[in-house]
Protein backbone atom coordinates (compact mmCIF):
# COMPACT_ATOMS: atom_id res chain seq x y z
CA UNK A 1 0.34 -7.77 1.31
CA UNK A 2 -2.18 -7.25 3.87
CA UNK A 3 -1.86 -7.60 7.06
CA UNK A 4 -2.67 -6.07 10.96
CA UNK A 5 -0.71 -3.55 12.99
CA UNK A 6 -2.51 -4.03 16.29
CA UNK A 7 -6.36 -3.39 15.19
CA UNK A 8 -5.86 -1.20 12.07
CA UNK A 9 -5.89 -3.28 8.60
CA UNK A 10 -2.74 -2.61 6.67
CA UNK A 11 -2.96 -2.88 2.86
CA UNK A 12 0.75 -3.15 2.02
CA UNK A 13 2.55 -2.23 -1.72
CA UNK A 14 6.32 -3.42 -1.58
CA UNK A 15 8.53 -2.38 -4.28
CA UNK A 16 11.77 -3.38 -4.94
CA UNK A 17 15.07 -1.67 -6.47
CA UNK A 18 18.59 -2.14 -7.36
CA UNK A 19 19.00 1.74 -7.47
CA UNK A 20 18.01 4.95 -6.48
CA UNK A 21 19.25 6.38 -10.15
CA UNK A 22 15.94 5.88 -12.50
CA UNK A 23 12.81 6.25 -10.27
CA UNK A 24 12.30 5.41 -6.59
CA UNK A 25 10.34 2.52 -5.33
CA UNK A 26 7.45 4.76 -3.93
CA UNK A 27 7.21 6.35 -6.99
CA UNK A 28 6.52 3.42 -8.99
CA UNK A 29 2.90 2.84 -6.86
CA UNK A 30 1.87 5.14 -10.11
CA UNK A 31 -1.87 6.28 -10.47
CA UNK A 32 -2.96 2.61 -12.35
CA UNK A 33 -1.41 0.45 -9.49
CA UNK A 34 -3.64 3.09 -6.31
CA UNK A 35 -6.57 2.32 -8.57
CA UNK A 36 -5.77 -1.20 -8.01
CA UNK A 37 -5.29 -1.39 -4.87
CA UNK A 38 -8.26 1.01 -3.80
CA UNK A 39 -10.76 -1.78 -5.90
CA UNK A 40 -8.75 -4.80 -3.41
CA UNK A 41 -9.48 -2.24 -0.74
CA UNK A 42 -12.89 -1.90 -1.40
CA UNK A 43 -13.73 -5.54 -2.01
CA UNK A 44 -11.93 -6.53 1.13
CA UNK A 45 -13.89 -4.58 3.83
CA UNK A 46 -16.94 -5.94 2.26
CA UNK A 47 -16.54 -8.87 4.30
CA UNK A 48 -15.27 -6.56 7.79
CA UNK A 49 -16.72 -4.75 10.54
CA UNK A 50 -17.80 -1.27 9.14
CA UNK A 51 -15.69 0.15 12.35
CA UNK A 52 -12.47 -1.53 10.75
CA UNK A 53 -9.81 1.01 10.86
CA UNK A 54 -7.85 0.35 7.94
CA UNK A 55 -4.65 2.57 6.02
CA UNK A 56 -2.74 2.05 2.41
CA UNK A 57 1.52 1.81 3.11
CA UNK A 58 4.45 1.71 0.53
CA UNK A 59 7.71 -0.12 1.49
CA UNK A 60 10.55 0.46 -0.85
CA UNK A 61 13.35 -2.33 -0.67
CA UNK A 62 16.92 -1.24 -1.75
CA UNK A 63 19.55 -3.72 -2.43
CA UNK A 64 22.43 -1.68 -3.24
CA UNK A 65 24.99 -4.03 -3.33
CA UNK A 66 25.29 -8.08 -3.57
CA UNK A 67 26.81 -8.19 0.11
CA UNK A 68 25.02 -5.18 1.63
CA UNK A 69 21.89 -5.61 3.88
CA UNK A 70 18.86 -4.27 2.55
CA UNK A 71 17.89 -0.78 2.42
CA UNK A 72 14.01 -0.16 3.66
CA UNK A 73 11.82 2.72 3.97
CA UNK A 74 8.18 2.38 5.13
CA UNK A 75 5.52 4.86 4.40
CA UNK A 76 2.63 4.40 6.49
CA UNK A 77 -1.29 5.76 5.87
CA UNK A 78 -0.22 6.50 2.02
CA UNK A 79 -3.35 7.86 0.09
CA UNK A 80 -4.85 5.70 -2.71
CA UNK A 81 -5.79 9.27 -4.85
CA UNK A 82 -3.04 10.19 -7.34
């Protein structure tokens, strides 16, 4: 996703589980999907203001049970170098 917080460009990953037992959500934004996103990144503020304030977050989405509400964590200004 991409999207603004106020005037600084979010470029957004969301990941999704059923568990926390095999790897976390975060965890899956692995070193091939950063180099991904960094090349969106890049291709993106070609066509911005040079000023643009811009960061790279992670959301991990939990749904634990059928009936439960999910579970999410955000983690803003995540680097793109792994």
């Amino acid at each position: 996703m991409i999207g603004w917080e106020g005037d600084i460009l979010c470029f957004i990953e969301v990941k999704t589980r059923t568990s926390h037992n095999v790897k976390t959500a975060e965890a899956a934004v692995d070193r091939h999907k950063r180099r991904e996103v960094a090349e969106v990144v890049r291709e993106y503020l070609k066509r911005l203001p040079v000023s643009c304030q811009w960061r790279f977050d992670i959301v991990s989405v939990y749904y634990v049970g059928r009936s439960s509400r999910p579970q999410i964590e955000i983690f803003r200004n995540t680097s793109l170098a792994a």
